[in-house]
N, C-alpha and C. Protein backbone atom coordinates (compact mmCIF):
# COMPACT_ATOMS: atom_id res chain seq x y z
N UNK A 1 -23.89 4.52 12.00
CA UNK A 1 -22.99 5.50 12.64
C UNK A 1 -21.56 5.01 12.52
N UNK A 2 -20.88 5.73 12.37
CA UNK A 2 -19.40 5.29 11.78
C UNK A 2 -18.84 5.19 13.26
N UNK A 3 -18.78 6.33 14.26
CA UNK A 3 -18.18 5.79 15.73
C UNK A 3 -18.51 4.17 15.76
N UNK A 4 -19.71 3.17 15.81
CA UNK A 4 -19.85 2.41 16.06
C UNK A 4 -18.77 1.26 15.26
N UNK A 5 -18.58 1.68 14.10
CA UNK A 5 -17.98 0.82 13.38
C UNK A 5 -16.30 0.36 13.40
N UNK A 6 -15.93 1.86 14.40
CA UNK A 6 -14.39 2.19 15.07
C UNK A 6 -14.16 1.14 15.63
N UNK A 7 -13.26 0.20 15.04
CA UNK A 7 -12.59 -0.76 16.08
C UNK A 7 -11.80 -0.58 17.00
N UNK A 8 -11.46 -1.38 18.80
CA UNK A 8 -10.67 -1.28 19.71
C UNK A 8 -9.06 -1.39 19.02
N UNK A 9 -8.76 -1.40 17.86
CA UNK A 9 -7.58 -1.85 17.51
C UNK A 9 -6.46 -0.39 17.53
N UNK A 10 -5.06 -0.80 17.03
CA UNK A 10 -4.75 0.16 16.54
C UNK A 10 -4.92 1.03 15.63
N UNK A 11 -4.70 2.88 15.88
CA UNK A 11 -5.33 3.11 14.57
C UNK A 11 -4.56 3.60 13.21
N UNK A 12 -5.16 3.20 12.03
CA UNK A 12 -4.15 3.27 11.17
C UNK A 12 -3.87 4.67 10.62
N UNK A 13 -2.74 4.76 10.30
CA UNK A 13 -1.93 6.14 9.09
C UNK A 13 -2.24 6.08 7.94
N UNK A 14 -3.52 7.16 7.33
CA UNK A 14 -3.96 7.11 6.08
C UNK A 14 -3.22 8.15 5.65
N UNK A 15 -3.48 8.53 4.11
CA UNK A 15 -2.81 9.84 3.54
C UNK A 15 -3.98 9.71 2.41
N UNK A 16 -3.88 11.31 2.61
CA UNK A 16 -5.25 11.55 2.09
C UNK A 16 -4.67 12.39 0.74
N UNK A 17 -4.32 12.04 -0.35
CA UNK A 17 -4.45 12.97 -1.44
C UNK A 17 -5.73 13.63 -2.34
N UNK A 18 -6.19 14.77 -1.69
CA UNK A 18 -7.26 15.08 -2.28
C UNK A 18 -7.28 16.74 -2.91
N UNK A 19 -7.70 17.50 -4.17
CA UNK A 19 -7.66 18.76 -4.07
C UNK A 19 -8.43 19.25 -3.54
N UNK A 20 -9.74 19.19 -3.60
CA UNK A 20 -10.69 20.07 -2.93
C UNK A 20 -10.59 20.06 -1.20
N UNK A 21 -10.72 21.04 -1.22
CA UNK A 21 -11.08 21.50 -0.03
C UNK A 21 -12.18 20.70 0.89
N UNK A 22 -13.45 21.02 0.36
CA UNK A 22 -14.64 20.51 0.98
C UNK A 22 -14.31 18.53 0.84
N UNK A 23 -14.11 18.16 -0.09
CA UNK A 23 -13.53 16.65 0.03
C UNK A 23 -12.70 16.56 0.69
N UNK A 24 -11.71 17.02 1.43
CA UNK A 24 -10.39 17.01 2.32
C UNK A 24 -11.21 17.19 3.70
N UNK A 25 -11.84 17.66 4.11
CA UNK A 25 -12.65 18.25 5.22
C UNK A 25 -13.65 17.12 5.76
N UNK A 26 -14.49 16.37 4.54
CA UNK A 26 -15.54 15.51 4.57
C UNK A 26 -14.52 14.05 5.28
N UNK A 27 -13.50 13.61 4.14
CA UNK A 27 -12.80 12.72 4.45
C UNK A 27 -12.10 13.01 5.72
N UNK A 28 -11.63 13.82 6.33
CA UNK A 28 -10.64 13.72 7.57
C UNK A 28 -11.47 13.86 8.78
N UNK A 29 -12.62 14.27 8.67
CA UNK A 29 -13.33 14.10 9.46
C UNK A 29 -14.42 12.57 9.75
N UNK A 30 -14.51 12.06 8.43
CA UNK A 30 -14.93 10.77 8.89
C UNK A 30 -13.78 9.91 9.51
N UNK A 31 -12.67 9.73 8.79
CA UNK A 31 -11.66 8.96 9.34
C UNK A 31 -11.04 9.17 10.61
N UNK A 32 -11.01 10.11 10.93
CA UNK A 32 -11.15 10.84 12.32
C UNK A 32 -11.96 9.73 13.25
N UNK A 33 -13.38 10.14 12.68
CA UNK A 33 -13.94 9.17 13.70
C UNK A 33 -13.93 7.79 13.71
N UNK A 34 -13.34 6.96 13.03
CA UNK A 34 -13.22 5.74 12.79
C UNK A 34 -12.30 5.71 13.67
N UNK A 35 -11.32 6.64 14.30
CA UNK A 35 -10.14 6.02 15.26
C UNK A 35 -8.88 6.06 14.35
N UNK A 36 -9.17 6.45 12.89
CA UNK A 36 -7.54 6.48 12.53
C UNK A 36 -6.81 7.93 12.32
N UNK A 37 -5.52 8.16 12.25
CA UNK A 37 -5.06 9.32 12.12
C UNK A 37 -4.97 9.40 10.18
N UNK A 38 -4.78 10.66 10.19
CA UNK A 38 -4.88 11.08 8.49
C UNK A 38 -3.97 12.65 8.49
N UNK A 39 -3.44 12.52 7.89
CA UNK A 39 -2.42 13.26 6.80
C UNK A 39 -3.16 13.47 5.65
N UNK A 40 -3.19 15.39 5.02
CA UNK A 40 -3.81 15.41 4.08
C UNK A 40 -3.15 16.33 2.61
N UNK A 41 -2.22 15.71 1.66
CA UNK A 41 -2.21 16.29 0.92
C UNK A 41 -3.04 17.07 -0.09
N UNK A 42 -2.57 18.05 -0.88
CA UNK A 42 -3.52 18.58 -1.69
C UNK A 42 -3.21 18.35 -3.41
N UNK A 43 -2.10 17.42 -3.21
CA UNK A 43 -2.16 16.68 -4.97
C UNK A 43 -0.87 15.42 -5.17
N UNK A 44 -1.06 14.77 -5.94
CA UNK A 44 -0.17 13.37 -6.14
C UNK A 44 1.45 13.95 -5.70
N UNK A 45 1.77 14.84 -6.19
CA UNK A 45 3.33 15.60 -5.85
C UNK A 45 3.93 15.81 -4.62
N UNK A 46 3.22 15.89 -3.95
CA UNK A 46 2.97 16.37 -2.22
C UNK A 46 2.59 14.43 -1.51
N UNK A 47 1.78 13.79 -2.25
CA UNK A 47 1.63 12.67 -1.83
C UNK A 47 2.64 11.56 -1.71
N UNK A 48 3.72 11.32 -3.05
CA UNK A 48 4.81 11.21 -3.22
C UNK A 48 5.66 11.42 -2.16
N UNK A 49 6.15 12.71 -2.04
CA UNK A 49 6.76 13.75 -0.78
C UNK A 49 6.46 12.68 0.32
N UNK A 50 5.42 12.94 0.99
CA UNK A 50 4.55 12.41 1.87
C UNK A 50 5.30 10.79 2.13
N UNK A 51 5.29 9.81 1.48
CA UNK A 51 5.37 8.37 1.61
C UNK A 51 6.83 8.49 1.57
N UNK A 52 7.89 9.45 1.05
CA UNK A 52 9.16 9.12 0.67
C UNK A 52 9.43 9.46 2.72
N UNK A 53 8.80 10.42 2.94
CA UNK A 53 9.22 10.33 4.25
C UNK A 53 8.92 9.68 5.85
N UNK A 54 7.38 9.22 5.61
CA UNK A 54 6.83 8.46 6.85
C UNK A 54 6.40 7.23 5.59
N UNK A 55 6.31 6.00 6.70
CA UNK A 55 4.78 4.98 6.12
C UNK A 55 3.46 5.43 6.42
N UNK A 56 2.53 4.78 5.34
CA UNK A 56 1.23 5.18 5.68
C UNK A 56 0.58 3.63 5.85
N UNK A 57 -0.43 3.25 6.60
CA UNK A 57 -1.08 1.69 6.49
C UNK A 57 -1.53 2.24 5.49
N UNK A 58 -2.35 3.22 4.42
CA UNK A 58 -3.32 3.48 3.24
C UNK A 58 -3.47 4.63 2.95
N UNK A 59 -3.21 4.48 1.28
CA UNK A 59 -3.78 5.73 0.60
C UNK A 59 -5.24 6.21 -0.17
N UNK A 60 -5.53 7.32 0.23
CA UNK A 60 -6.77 7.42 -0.43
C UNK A 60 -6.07 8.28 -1.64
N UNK A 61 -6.49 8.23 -2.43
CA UNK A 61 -6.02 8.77 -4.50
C UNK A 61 -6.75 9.15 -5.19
N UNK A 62 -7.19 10.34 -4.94
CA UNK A 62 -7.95 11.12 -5.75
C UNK A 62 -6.96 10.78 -7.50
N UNK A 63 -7.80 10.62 -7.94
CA UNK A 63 -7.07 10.23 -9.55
C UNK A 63 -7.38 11.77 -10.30
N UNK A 64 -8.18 12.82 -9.97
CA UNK A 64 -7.73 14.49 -11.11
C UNK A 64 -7.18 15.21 -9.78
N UNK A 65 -6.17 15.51 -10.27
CA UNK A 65 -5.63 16.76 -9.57
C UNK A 65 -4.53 17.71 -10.03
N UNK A 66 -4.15 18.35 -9.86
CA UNK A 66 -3.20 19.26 -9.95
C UNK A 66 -1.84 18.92 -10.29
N UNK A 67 -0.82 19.35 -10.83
CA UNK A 67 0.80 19.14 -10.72
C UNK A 67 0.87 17.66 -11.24
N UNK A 68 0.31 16.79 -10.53
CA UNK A 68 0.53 15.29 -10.62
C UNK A 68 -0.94 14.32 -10.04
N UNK A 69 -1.40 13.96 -11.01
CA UNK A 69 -2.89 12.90 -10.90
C UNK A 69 -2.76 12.00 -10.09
N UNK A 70 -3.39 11.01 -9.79
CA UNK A 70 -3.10 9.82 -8.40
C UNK A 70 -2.56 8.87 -9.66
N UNK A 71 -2.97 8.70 -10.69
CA UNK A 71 -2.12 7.65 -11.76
C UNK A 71 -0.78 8.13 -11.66
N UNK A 72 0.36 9.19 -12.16
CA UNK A 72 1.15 9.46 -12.38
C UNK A 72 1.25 9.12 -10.53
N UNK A 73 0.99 9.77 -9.39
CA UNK A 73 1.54 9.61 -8.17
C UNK A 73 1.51 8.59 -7.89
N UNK A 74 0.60 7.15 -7.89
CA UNK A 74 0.84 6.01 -7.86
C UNK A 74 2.11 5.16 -8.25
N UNK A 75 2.33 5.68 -9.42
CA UNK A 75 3.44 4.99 -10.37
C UNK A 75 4.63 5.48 -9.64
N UNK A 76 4.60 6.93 -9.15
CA UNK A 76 5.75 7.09 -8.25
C UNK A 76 6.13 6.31 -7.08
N UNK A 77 5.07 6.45 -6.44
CA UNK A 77 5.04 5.55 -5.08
C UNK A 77 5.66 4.05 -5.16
N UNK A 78 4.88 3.54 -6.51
CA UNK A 78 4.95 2.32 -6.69
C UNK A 78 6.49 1.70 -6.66
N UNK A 79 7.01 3.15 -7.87
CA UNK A 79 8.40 2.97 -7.90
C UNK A 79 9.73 2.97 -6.95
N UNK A 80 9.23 3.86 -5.60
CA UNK A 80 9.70 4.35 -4.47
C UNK A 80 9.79 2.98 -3.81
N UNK A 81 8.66 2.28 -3.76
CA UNK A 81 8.78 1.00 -2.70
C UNK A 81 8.61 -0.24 -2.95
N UNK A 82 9.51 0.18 -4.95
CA UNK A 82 10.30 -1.51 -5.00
C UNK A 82 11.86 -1.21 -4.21
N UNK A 83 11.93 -0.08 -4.04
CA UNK A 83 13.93 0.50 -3.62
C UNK A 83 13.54 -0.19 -1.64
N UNK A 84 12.08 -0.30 -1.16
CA UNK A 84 12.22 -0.36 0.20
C UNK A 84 11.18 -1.91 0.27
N UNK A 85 10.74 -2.16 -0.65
CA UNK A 85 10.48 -3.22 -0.16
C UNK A 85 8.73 -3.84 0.32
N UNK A 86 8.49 -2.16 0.86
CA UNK A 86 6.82 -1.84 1.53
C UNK A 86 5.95 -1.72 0.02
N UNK A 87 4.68 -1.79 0.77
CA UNK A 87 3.82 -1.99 -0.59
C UNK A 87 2.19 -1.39 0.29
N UNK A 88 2.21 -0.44 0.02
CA UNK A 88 1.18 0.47 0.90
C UNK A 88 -0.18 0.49 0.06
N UNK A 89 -1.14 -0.28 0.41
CA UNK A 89 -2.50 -0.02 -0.16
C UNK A 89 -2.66 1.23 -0.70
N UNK A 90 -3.10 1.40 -2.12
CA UNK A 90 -3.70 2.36 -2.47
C UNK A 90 -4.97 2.66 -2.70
N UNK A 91 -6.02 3.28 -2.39
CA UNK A 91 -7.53 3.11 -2.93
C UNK A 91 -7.67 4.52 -3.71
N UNK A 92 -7.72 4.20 -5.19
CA UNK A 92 -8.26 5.40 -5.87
C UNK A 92 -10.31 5.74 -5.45
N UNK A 93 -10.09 7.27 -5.52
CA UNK A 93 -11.19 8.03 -5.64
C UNK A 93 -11.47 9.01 -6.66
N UNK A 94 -12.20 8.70 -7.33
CA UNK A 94 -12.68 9.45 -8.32
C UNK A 94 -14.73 9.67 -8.74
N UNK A 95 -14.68 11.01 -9.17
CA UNK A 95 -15.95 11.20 -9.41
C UNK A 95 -16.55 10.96 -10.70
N UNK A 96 -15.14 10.29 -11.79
CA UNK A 96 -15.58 9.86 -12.78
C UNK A 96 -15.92 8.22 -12.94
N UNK A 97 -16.40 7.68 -12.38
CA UNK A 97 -17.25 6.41 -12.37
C UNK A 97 -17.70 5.65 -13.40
N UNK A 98 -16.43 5.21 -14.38
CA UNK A 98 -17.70 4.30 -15.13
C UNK A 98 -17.25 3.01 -15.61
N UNK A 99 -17.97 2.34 -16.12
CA UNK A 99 -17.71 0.73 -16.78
C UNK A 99 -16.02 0.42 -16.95
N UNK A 100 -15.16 -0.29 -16.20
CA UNK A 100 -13.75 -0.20 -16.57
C UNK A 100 -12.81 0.46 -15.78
N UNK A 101 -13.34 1.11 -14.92
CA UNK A 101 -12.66 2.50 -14.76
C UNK A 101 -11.89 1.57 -13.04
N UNK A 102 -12.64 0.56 -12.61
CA UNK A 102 -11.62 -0.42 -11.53
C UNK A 102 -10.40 -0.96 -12.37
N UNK A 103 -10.48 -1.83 -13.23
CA UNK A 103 -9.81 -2.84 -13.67
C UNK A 103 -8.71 -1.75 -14.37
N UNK A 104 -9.18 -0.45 -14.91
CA UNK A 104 -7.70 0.34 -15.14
C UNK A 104 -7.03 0.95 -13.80
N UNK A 105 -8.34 1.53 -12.77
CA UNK A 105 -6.76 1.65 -11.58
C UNK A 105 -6.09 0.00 -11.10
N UNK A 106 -6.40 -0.91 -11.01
CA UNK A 106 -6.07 -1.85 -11.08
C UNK A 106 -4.67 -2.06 -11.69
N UNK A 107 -4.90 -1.89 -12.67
CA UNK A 107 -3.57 -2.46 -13.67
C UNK A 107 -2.96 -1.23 -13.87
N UNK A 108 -2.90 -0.20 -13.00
CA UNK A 108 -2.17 1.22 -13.24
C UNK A 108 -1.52 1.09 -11.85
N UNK A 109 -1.96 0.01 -11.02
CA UNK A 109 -0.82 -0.41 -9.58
C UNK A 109 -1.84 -0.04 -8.65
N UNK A 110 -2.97 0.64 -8.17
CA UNK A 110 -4.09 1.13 -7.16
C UNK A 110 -4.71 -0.22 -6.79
N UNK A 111 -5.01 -0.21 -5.39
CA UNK A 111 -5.60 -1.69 -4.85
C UNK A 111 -6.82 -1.84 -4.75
N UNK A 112 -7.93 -0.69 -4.94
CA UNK A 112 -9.19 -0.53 -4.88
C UNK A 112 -9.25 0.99 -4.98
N UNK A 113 -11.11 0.75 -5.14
CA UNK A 113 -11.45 1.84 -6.01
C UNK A 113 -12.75 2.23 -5.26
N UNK A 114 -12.83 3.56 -5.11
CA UNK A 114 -13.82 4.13 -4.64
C UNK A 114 -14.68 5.16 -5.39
N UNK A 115 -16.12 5.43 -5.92
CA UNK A 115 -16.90 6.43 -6.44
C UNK A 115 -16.96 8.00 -5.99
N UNK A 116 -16.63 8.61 -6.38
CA UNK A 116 -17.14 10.24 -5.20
C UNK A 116 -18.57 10.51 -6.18
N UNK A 117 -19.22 10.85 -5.41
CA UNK A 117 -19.22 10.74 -3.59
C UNK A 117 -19.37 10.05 -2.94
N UNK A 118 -18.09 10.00 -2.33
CA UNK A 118 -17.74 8.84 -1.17
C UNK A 118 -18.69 8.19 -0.44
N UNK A 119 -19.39 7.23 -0.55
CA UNK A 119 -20.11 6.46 0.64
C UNK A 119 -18.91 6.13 2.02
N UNK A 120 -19.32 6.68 2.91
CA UNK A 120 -18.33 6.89 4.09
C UNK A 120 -18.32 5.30 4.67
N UNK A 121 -19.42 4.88 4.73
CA UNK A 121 -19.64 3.34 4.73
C UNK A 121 -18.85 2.33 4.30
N UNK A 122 -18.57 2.39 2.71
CA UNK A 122 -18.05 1.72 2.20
C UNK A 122 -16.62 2.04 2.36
N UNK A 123 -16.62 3.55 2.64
CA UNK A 123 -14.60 3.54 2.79
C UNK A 123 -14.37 3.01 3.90
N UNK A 124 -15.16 3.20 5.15
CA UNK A 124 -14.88 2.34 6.48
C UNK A 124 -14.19 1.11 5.85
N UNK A 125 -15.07 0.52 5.16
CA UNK A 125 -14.77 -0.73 4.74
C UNK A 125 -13.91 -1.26 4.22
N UNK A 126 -13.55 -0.03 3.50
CA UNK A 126 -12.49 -0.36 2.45
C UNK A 126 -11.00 -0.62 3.45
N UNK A 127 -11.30 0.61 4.29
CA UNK A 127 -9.90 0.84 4.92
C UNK A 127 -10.01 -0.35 5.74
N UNK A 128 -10.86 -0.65 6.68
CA UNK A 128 -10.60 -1.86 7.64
C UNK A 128 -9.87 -3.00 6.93
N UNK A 129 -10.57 -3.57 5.47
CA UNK A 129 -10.09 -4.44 5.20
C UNK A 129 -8.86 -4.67 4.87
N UNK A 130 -7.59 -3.35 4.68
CA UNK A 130 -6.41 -3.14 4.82
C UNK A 130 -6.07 -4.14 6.27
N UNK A 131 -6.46 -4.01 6.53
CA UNK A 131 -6.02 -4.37 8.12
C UNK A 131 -6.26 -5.84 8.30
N UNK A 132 -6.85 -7.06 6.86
CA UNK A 132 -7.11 -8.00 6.77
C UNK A 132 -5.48 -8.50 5.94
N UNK A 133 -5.17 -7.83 4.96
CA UNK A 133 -4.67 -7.68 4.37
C UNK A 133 -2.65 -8.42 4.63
N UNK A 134 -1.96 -8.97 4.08
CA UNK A 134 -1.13 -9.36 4.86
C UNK A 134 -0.12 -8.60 4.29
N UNK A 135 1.20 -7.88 4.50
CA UNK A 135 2.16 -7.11 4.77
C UNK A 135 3.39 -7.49 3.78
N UNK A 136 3.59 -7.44 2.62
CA UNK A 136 4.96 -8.16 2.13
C UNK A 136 5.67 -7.38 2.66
C-alpha cells in the first residue's frame, strides 16, 4: 500500500510532464498519496515554463511528447539551472524500454529512469530517494 510507504517528512514538489491523460491521472493520484504535492504539465514546453518559474524537489519526464520531448526539455532545464545554480532531479519515463535506453537518458542530463507502466512502487522509490540525495 503506498499510504503506508508516505513518510512523516516534508512533502516534496514534483512536476509531472506527461501527455496522456489517463497517465497524468494514474501518476497524480499515486503521488498524492505518498504525501507529496504535484504539478502537471502536458509536454516538455510547458515543463520548461514550469521550472523557469517555481522549484520542483523532482521531475517526472515523459521522454515522447508533443511540441518538445523530455530530451529536448531536459536540455532546457538543464540549461536554465547552470544561470541559477539548482540542479533538480530528473527521472525519465518512457514506454519504450530497452537495452541502453538508461545510460542514454543518463548522458542526455536525466537522473533516473523509469519503464511505463509505471510500477508505482518503484517510483515511490525513486522519488524518496531524491530526498537521500544531497543539494548542490
Amino acid at each position: 500500500e503506498l499510504a503506508a510507504a508516505a513518510p512523516a517528512l516534508e512533502p516534496l514538489r514534483v512536476l509531472l510532464a506527461e501527455d496522456n491523460v489517463v497517465n497524468q491521472k494514474l501518476a497524480q493520484r499515486a503521488i498524492q498519496k505518498m504525501g507529496h504535492a504535484i504539478m502537471v504539465v502536458e509536454n516538455g514546453r510547458r515543463a520548461v515554463e514550469a521550472v523557469a518559474k517555481e522549484p520542483f524537489d523532482v521531475i517526472l519526464m515523459d521522454l515522447q511528447m508533443p511540441e518538445m520531448d523530455g530530451f529536448e526539455a531536459t536540455a532546457a532545464i538543464r540549461q536554465f539551472e547552470l544561470r541559477t545554480g539548482r540542479h533538480t532531479p530528473i527521472i525519465a519515463m518512457t514506454a519504450h524500454a530497452m537495452h541502453g535506453d538508461r545510460e542514454e537518458c543518463l548522458r542526455a542530463g536525466l537522473d533516473d529512469y523509469i519503464s511505463k507502466p509505471v510500477d508505482l512502487v518503484a517510483l515511490a522509490r525513486l522519488i524518496e530517494n531524491v530526498r537521500s540525495q544531497p543539494t548542490p
